[in-house]
N, C-alpha and C. Protein backbone atom coordinates (compact mmCIF):
# COMPACT_ATOMS: atom_id res chain seq x y z
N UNK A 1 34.30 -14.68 -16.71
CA UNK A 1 32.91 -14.28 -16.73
C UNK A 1 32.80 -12.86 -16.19
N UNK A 2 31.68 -11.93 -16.81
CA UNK A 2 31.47 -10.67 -16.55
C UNK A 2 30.43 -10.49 -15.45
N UNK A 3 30.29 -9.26 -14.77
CA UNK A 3 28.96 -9.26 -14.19
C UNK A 3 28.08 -8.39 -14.64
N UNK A 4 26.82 -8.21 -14.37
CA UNK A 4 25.96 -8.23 -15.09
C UNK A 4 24.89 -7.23 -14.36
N UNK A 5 23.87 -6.13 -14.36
CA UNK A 5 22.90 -6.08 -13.59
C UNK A 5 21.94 -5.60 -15.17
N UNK A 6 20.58 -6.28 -14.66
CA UNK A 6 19.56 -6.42 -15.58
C UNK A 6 18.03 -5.95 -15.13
N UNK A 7 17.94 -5.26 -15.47
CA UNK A 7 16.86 -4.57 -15.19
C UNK A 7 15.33 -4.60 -16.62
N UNK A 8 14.39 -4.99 -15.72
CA UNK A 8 13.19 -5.64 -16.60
C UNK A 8 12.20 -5.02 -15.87
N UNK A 9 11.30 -4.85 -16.93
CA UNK A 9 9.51 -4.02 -17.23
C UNK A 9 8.91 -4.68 -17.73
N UNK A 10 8.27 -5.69 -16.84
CA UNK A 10 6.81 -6.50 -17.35
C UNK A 10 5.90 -5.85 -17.27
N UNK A 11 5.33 -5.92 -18.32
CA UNK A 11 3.75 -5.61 -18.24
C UNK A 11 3.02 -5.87 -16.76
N UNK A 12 2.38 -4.75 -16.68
CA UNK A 12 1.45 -5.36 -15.34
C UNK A 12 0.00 -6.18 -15.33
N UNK A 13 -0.49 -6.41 -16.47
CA UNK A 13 -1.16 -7.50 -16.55
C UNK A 13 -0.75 -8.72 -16.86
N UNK A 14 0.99 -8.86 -16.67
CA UNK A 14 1.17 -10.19 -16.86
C UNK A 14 2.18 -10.70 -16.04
N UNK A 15 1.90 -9.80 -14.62
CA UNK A 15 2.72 -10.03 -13.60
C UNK A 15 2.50 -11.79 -12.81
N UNK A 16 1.45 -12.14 -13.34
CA UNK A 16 1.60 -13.76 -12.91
C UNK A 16 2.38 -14.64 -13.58
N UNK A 17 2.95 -14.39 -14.28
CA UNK A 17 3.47 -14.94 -15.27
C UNK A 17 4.99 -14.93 -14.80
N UNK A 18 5.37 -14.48 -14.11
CA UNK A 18 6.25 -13.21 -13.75
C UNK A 18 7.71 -14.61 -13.11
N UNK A 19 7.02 -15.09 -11.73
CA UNK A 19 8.02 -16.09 -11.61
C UNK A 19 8.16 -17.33 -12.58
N UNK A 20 6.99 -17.80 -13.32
CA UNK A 20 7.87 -18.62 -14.62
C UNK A 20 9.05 -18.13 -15.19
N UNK A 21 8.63 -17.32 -16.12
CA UNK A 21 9.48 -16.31 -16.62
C UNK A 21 10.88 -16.21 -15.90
N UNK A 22 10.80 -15.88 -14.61
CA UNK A 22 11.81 -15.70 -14.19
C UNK A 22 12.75 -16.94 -13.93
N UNK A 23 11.93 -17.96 -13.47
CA UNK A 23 12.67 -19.24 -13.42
C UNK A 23 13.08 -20.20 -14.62
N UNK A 24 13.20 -19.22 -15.74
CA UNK A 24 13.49 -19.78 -17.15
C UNK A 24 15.14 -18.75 -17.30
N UNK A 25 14.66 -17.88 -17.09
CA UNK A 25 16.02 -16.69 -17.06
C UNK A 25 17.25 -17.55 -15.80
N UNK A 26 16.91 -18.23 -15.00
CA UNK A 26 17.58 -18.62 -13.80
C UNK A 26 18.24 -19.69 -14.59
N UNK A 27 17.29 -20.82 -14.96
CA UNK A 27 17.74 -21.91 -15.47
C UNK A 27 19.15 -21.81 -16.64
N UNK A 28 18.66 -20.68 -17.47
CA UNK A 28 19.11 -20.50 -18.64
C UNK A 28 20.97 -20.33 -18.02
N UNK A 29 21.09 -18.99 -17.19
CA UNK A 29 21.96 -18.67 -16.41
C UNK A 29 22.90 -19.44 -15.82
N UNK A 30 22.14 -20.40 -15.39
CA UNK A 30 23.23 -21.45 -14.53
C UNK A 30 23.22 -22.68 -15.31
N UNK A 31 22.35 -22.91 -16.22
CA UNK A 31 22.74 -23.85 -16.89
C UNK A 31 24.32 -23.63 -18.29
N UNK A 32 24.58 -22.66 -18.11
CA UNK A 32 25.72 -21.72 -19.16
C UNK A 32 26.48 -21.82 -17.84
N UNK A 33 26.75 -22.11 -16.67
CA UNK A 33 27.80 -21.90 -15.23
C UNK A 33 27.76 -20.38 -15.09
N UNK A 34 26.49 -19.59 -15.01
CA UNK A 34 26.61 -18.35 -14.24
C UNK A 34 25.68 -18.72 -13.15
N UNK A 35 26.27 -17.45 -12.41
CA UNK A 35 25.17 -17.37 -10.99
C UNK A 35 24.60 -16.31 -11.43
N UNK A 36 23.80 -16.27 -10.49
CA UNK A 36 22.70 -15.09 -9.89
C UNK A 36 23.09 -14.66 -8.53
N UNK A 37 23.42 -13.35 -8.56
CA UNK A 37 23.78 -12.68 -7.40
C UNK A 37 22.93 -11.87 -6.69
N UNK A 38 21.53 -11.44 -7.36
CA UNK A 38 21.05 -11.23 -6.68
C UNK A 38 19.58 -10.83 -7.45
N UNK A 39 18.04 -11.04 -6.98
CA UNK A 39 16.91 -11.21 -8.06
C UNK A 39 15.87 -10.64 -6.75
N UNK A 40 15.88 -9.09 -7.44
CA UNK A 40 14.78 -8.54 -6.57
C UNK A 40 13.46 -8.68 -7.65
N UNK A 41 12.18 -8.74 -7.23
CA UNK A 41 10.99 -8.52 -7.52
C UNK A 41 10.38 -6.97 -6.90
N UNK A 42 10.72 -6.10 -7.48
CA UNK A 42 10.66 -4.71 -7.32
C UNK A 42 8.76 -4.39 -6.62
N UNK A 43 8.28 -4.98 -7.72
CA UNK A 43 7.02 -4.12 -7.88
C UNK A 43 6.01 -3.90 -9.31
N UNK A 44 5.19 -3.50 -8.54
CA UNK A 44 4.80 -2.92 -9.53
C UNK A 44 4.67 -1.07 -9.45
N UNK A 45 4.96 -0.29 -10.19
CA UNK A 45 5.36 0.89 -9.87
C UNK A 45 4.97 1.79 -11.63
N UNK A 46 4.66 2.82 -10.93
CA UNK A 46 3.81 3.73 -12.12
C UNK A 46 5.61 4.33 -13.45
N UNK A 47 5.28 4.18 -14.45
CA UNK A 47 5.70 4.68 -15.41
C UNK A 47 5.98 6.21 -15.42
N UNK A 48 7.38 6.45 -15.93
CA UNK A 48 7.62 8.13 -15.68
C UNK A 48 6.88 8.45 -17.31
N UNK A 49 6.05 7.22 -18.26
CA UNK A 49 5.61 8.27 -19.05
C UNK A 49 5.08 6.78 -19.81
N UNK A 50 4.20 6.87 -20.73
CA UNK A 50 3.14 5.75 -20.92
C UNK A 50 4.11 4.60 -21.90
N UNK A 51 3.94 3.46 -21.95
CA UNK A 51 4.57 2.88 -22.62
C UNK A 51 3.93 1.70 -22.85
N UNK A 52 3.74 1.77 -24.53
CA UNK A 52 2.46 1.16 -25.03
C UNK A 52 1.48 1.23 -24.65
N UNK A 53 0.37 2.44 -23.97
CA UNK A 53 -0.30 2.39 -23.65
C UNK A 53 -0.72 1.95 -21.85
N UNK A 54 0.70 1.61 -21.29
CA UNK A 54 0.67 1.28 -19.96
C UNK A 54 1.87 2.55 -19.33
N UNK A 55 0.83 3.01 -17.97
CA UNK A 55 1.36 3.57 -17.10
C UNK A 55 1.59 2.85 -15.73
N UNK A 56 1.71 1.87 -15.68
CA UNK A 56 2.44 1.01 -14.60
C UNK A 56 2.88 -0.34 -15.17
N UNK A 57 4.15 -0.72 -14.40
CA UNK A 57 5.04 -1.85 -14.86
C UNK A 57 5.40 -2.79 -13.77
N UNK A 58 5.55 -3.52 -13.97
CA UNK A 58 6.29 -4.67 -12.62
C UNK A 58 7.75 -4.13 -13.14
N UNK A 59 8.40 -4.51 -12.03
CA UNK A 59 10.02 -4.19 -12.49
C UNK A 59 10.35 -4.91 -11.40
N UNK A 60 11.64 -5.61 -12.17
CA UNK A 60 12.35 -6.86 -11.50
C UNK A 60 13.81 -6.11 -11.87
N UNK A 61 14.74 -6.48 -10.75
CA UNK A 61 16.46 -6.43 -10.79
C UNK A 61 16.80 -7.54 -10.37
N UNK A 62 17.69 -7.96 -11.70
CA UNK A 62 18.85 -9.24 -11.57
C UNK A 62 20.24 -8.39 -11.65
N UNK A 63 21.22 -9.29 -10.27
CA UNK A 63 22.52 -9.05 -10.94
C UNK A 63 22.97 -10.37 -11.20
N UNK A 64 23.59 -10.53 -12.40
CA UNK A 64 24.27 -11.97 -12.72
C UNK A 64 25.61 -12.10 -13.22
N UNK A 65 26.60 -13.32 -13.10
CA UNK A 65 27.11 -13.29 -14.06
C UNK A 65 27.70 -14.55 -14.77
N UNK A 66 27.77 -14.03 -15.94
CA UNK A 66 28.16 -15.05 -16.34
C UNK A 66 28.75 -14.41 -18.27
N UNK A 67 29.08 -15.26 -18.91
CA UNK A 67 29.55 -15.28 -20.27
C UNK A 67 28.92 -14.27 -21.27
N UNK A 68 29.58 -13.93 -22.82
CA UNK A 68 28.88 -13.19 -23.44
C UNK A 68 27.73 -13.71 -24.39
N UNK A 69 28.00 -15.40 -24.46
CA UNK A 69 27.09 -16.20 -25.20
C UNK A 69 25.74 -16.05 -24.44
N UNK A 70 25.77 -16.31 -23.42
CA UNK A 70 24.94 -16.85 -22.15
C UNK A 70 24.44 -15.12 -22.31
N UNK A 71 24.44 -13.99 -22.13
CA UNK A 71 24.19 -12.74 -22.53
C UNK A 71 23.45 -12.56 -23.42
N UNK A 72 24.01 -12.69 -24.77
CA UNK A 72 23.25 -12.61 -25.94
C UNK A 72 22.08 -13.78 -26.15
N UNK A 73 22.21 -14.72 -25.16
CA UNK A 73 20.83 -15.77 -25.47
C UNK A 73 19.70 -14.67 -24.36
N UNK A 74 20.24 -14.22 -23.52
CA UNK A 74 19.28 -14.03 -22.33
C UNK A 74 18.51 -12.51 -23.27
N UNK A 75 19.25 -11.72 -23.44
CA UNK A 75 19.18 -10.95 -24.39
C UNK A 75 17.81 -10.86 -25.63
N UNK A 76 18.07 -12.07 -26.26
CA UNK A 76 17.49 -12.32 -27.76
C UNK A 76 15.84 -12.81 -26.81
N UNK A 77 16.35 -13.75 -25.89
CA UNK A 77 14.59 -13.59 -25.20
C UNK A 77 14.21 -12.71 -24.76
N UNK A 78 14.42 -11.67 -24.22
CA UNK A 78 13.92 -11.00 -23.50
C UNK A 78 13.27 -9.72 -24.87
N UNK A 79 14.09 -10.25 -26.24
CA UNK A 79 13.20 -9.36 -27.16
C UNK A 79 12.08 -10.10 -28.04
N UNK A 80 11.93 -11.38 -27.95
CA UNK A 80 11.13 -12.48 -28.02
C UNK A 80 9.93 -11.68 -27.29
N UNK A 81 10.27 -12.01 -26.25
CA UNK A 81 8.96 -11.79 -25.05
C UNK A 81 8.15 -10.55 -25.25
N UNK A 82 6.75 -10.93 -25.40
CA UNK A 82 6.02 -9.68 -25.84
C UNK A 82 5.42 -8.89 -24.15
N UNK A 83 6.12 -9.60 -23.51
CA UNK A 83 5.23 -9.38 -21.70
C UNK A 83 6.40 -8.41 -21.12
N UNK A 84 7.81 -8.31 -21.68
CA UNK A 84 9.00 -7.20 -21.45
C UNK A 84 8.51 -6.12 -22.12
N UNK A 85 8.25 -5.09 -21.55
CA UNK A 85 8.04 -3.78 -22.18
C UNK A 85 9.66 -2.82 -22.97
N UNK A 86 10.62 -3.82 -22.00
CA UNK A 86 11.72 -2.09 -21.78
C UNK A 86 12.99 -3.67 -20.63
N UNK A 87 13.94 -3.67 -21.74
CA UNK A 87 15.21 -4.32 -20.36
C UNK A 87 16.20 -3.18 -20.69
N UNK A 88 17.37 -3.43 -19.96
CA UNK A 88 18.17 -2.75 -19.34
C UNK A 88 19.43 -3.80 -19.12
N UNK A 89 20.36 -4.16 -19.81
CA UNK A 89 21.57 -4.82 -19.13
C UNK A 89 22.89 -4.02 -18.81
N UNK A 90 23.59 -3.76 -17.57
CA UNK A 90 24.66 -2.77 -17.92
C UNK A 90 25.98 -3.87 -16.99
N UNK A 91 27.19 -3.58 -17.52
CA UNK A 91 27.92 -4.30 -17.07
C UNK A 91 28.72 -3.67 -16.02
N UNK A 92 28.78 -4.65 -15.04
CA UNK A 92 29.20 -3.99 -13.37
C UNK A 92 30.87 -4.40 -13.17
N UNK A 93 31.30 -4.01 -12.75
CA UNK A 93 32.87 -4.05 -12.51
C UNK A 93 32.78 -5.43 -10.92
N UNK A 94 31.72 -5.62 -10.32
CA UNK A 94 31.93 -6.75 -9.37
C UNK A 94 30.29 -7.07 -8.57
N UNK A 95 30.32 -8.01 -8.27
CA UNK A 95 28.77 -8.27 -7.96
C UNK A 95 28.11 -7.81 -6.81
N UNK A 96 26.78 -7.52 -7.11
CA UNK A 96 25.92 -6.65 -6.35
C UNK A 96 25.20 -7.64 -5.57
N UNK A 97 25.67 -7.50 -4.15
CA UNK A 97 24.25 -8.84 -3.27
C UNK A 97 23.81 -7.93 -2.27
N UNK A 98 24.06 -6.87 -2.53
CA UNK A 98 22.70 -6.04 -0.95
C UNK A 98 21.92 -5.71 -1.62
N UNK A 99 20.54 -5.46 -1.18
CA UNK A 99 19.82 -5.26 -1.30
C UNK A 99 19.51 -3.32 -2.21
N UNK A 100 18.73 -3.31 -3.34
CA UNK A 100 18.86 -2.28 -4.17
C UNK A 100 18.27 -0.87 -3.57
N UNK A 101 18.86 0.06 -3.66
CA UNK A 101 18.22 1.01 -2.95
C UNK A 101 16.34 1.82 -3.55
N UNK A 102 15.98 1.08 -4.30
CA UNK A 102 14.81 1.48 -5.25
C UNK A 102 13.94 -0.42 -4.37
N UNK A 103 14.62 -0.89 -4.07
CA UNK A 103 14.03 -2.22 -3.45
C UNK A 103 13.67 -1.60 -1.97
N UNK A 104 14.67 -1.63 -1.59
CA UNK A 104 14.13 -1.23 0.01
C UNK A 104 13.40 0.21 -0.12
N UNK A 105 13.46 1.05 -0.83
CA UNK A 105 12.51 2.42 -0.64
C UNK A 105 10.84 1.80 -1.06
N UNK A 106 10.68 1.06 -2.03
CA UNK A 106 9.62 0.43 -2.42
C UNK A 106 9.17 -0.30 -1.45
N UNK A 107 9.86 -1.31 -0.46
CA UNK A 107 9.25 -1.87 0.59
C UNK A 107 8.93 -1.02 1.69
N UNK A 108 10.32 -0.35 2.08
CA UNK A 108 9.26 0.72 3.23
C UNK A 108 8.03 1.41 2.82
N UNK A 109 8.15 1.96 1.74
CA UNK A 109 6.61 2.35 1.54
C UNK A 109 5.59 1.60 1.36
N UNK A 110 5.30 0.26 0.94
CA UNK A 110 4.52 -0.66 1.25
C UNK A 110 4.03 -0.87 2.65
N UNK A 111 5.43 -0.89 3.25
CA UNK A 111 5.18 -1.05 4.71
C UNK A 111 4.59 0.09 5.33
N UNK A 112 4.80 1.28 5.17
CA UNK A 112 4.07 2.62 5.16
C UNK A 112 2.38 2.50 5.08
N UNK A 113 2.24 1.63 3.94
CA UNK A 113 0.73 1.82 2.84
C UNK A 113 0.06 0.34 4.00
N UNK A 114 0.86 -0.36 4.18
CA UNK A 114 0.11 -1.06 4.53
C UNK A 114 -0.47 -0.93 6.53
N UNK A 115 0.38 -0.27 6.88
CA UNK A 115 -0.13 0.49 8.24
C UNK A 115 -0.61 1.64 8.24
N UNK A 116 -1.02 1.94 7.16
CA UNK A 116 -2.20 2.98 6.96
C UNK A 116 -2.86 2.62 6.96
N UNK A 117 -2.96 0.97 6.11
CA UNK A 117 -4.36 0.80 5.64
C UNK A 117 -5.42 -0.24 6.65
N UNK A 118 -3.74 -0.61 7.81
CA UNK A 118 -4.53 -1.09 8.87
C UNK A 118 -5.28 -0.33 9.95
N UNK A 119 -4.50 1.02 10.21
CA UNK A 119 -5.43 2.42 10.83
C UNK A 119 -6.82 2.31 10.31
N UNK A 120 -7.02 2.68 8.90
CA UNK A 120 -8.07 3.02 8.33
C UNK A 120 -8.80 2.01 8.71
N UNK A 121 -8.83 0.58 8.59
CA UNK A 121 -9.74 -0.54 8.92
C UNK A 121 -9.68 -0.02 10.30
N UNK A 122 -8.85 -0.29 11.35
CA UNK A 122 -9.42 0.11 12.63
C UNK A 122 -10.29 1.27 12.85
N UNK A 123 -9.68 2.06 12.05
CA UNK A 123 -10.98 3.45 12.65
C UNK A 123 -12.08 3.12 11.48
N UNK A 124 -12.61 1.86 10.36
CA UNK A 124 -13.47 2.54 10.00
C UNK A 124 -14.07 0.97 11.28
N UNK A 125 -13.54 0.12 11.84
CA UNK A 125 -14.42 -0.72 12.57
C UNK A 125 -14.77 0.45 14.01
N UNK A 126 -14.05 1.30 14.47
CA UNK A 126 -14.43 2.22 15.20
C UNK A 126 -15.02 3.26 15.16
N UNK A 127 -15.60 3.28 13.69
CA UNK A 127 -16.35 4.26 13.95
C UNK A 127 -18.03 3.82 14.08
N UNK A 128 -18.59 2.65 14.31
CA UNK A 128 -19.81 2.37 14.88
C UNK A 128 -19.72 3.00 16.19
N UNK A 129 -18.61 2.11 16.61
CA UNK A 129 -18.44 2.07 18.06
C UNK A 129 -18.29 3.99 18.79
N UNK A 130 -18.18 4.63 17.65
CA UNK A 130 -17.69 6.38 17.95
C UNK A 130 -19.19 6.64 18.01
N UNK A 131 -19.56 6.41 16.75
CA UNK A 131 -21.29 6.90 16.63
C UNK A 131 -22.13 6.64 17.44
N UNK A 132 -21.84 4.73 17.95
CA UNK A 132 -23.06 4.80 19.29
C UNK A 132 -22.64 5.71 20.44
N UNK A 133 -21.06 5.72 20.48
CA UNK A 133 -20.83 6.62 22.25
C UNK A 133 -21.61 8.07 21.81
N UNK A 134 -21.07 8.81 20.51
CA UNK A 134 -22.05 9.54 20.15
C UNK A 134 -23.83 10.28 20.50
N UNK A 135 -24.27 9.10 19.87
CA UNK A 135 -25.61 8.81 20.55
C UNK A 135 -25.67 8.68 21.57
N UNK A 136 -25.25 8.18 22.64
CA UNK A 136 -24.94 7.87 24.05
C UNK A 136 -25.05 9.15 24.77
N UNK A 137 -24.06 10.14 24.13
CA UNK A 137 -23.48 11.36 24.82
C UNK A 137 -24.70 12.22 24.19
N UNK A 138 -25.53 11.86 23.29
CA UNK A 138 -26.58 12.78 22.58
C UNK A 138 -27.72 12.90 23.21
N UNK A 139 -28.18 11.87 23.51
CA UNK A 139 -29.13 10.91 24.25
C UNK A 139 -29.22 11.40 26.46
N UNK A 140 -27.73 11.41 26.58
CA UNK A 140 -27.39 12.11 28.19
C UNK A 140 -27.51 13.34 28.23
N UNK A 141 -27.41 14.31 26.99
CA UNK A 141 -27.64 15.46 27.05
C UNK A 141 -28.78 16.01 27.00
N UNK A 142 -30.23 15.27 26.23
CA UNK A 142 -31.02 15.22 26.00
C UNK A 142 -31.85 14.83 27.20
N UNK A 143 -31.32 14.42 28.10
CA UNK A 143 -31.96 13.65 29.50
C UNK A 143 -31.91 14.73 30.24
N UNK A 144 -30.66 15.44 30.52
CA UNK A 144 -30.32 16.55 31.12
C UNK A 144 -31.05 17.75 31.05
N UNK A 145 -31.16 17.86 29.99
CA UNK A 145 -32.03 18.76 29.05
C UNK A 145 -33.06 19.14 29.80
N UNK A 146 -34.17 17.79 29.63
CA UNK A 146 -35.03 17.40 30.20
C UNK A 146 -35.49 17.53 31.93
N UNK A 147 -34.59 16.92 32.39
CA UNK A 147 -34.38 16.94 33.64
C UNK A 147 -34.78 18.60 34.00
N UNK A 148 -33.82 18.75 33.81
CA UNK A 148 -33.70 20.38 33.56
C UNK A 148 -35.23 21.20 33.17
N UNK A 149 -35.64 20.94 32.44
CA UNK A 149 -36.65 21.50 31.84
C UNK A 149 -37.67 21.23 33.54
N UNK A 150 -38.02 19.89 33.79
CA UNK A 150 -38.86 19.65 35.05
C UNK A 150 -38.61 20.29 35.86
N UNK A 151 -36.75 20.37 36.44
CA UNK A 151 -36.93 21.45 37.48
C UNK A 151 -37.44 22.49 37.19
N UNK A 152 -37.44 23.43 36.38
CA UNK A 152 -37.99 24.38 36.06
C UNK A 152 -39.58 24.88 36.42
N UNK A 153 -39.80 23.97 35.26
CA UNK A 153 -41.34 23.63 35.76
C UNK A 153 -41.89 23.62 36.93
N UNK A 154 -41.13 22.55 37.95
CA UNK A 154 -41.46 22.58 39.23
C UNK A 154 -41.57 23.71 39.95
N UNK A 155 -40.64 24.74 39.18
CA UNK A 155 -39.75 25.90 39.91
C UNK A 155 -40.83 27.02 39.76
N UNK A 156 -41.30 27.11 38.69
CA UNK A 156 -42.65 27.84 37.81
C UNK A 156 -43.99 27.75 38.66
N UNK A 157 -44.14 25.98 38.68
CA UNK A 157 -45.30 25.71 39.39
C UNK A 157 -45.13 26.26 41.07
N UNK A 158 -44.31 26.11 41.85
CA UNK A 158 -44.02 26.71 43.37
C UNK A 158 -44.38 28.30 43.56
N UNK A 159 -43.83 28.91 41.69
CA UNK A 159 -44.00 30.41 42.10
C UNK A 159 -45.26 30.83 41.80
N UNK A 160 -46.15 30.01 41.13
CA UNK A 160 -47.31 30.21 40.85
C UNK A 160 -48.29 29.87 41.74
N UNK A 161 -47.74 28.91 42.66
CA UNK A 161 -48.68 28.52 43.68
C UNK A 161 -48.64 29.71 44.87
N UNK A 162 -47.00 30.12 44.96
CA UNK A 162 -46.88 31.50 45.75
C UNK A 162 -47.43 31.88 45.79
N UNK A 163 -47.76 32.61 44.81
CA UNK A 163 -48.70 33.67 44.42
C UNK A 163 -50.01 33.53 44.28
N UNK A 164 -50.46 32.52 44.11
CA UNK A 164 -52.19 32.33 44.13
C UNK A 164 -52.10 32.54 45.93
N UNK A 165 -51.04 31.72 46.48
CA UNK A 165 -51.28 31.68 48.65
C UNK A 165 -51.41 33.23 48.78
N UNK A 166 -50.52 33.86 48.26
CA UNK A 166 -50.02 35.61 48.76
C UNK A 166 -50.93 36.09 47.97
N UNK A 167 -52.28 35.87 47.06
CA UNK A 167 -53.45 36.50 46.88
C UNK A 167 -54.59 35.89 47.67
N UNK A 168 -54.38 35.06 48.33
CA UNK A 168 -55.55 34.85 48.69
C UNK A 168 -55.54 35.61 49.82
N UNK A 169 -53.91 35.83 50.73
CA UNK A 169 -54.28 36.33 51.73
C UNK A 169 -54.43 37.92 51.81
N UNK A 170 -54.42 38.53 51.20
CA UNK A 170 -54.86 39.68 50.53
C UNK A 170 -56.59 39.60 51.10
């Protein structure tokens, strides 16, 4: 038996479909005595250029192996299938089980996207909480202000009273 790595472009509107599909390709595989060495679920990830009208694809990597019969069946479905945009089979000299380097760059950046997107929820739940201290600090300045303004006044009224005392005694 040969090994195998297989590379598939589902449509992205028919990414639910996605683990049936895939657990028909599994069956098929080991029911012929191959394994599966290794079955990433990539993503879904934008197209380097439109295909059929779609600029994003799910993309899945299998490495497998097994026979050339068992090949050409997996093969003939995958041109059956109107939900494969685009496969890819190339034959590997020994089997691939770490993890793909287009797999883990795709997850760290998820993981990236998705602690961004927990920042963003925190600061947009913090930003009431910014706007009232805001107001708060708008509101103390405005008091101050104020405050301010009375001493003044007071300060106005004393010199005016001065001065009416220091005319009268005139």
């Amino acid at each position: 038996m040969r090994h195998y790595e297989v590379v598939l472009l589902v449509r992205s509107d028919r990414s639910d479909q996605l683990p049936a599909m895939l657990k028909r390709y599994q069956d098929l595989v080991e029911k012929n005595n191959g394994n599966i060495h290794r079955l990433e679920d990539i993503g879904r990830l934008q197209l380097a250029y439109n295909i059929q009208d779609m600029h994003k694809a799910h993309y899945v990597l299998i490495n497998i192996e097994c026979d050339d019969q068992t090949l050409s069946e997996i093969e003939s479905s995958f041109k059956l299938n109107d939900s494969i945009l685009r496969h890819l089979i190339v034959r590997m000299n020994k089997a691939e089980t770490e993890p793909s380097i287009l797999f883990s760059e795709n997850n760290k950046q998820e993981k990236e996207k998705k602690e961004k997107d927990k920042k963003v929820v925190r600061s947009k739940n913090e930003s009431p909480l910014i706007e009232k201290v805001a107001e708060v600090e708008k509101d103390q300045v405005t008091e101050s202000k104020s405050e301010n303004d009375l001493v003044e006044t007071e300060r106005e009224g004393s010199e005016e009273q001065n001065e009416d005392v220091s005319d009268e005694k005139e």
